[in-house]
N, C-alpha and C. Protein backbone atom coordinates (compact mmCIF):
# COMPACT_ATOMS: atom_id res chain seq x y z
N UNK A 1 -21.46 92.50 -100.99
CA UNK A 1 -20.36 92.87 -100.11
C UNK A 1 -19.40 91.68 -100.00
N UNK A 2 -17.74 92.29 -100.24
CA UNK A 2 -17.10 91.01 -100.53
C UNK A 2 -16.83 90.92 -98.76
N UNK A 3 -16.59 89.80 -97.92
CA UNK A 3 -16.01 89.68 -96.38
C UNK A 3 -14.69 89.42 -96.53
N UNK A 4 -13.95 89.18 -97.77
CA UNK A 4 -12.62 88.74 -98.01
C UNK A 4 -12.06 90.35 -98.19
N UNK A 5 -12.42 91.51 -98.47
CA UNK A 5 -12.15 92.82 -98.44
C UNK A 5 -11.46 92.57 -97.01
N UNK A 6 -11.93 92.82 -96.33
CA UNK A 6 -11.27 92.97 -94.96
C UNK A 6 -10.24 92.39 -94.56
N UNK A 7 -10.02 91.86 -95.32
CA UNK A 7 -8.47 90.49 -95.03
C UNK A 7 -7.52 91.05 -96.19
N UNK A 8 -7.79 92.17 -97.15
CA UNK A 8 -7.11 92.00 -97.45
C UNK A 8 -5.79 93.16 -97.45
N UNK A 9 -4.78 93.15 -98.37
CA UNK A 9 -3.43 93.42 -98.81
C UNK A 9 -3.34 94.85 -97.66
N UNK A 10 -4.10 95.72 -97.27
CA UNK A 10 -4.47 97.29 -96.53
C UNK A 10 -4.72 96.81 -95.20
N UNK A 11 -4.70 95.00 -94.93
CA UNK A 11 -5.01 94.19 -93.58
C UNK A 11 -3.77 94.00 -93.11
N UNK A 12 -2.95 94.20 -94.08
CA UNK A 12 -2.01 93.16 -93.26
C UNK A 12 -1.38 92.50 -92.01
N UNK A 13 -0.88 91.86 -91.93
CA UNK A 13 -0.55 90.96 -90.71
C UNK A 13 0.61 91.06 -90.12
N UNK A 14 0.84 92.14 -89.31
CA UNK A 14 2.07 91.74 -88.51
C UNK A 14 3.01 90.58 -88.40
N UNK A 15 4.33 90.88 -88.77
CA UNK A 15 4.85 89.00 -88.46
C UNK A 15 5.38 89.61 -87.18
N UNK A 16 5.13 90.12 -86.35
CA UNK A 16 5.31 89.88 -84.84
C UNK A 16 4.44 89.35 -83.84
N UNK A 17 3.13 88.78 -84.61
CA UNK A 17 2.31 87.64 -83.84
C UNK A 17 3.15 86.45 -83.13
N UNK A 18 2.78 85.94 -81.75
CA UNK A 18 3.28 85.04 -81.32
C UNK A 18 3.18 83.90 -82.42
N UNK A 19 3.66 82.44 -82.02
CA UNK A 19 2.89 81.56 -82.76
C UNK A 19 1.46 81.02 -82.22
N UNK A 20 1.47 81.74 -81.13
CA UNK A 20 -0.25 81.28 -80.63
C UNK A 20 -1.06 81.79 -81.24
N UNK A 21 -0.87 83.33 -81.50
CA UNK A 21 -1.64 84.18 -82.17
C UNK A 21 -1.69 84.23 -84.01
N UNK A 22 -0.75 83.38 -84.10
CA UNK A 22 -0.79 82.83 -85.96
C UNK A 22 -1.64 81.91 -85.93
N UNK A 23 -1.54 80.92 -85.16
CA UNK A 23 -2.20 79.65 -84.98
C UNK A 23 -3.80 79.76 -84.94
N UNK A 24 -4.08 80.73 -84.33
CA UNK A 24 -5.43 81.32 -83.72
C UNK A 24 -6.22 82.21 -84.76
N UNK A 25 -5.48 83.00 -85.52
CA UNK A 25 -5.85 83.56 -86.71
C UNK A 25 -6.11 82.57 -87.61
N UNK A 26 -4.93 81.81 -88.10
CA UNK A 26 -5.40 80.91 -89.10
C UNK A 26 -6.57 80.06 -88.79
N UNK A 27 -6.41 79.67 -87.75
CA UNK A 27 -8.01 78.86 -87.11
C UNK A 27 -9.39 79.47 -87.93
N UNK A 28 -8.91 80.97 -87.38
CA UNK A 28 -10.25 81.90 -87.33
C UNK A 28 -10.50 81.82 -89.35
N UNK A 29 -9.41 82.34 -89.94
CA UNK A 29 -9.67 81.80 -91.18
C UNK A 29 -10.42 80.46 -91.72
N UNK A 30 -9.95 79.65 -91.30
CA UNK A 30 -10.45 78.25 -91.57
C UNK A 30 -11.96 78.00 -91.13
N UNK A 31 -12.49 78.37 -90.29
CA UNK A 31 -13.61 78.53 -89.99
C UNK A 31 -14.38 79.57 -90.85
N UNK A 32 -13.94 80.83 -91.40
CA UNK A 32 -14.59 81.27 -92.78
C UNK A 32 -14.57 80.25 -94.14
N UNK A 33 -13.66 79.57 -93.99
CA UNK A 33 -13.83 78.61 -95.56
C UNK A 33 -14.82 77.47 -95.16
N UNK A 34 -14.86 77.60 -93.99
CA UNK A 34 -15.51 76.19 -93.31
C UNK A 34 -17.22 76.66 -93.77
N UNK A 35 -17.44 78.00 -93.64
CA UNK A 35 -18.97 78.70 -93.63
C UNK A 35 -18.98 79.48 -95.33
N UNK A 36 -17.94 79.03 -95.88
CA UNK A 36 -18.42 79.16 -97.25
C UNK A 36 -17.87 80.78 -97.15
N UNK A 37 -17.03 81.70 -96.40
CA UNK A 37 -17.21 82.94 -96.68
C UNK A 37 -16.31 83.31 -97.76
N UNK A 38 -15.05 82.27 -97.34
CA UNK A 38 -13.41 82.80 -98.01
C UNK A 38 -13.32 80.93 -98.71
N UNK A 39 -12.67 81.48 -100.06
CA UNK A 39 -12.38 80.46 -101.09
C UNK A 39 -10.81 79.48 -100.24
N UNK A 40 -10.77 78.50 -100.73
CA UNK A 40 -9.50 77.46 -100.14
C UNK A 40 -8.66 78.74 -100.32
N UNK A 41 -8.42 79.22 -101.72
CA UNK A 41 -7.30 80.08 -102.29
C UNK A 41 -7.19 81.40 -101.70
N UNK A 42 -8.39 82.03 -101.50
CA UNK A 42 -8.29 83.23 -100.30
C UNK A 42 -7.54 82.80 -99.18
N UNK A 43 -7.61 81.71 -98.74
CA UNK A 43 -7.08 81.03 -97.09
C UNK A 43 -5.22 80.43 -97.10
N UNK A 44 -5.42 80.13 -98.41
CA UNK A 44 -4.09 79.83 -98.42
C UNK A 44 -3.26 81.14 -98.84
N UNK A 45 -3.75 82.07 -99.45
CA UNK A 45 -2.77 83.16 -99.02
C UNK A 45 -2.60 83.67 -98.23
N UNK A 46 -4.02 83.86 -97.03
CA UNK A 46 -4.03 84.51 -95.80
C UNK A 46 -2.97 83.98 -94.73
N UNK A 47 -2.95 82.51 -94.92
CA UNK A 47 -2.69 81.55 -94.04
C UNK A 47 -0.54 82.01 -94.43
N UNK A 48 -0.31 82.19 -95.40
CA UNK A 48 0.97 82.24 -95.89
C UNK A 48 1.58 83.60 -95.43
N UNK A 49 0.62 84.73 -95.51
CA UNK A 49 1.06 86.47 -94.98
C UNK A 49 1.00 85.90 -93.09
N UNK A 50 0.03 85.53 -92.57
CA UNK A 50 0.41 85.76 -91.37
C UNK A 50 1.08 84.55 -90.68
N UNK A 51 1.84 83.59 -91.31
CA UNK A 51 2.97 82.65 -91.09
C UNK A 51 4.60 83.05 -91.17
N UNK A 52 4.31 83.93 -92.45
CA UNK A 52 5.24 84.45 -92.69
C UNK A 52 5.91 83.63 -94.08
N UNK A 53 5.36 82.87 -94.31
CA UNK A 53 5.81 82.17 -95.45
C UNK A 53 6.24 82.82 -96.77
């Protein structure tokens, strides 16, 4: 079972998140790469859709 399924492209991310709530997501990401779930490269795209980058 992939856990990066759930994050992805059918996930998407509102860009009407505050910036608290970007900030807080990406956190929450970073703490999956931190536990080995999601690759740097999974995180840096995640991190880029809900920034808005």
């Amino acid at each position: 079972m992939n856990t990066a399924n759930n994050l992805g492209p059918n996930s998407e991310i509102k860009h009407t998140q505050s910036l608290d709530e970007q900030i807080a997501a990406v956190k929450k990401l970073k703490s999956l790469v931190d536990e080995g779930i999601l690759s740097e490269d999974e995180f840096n795209l995640k991190k880029k859709e809900i920034m808005g980058l």
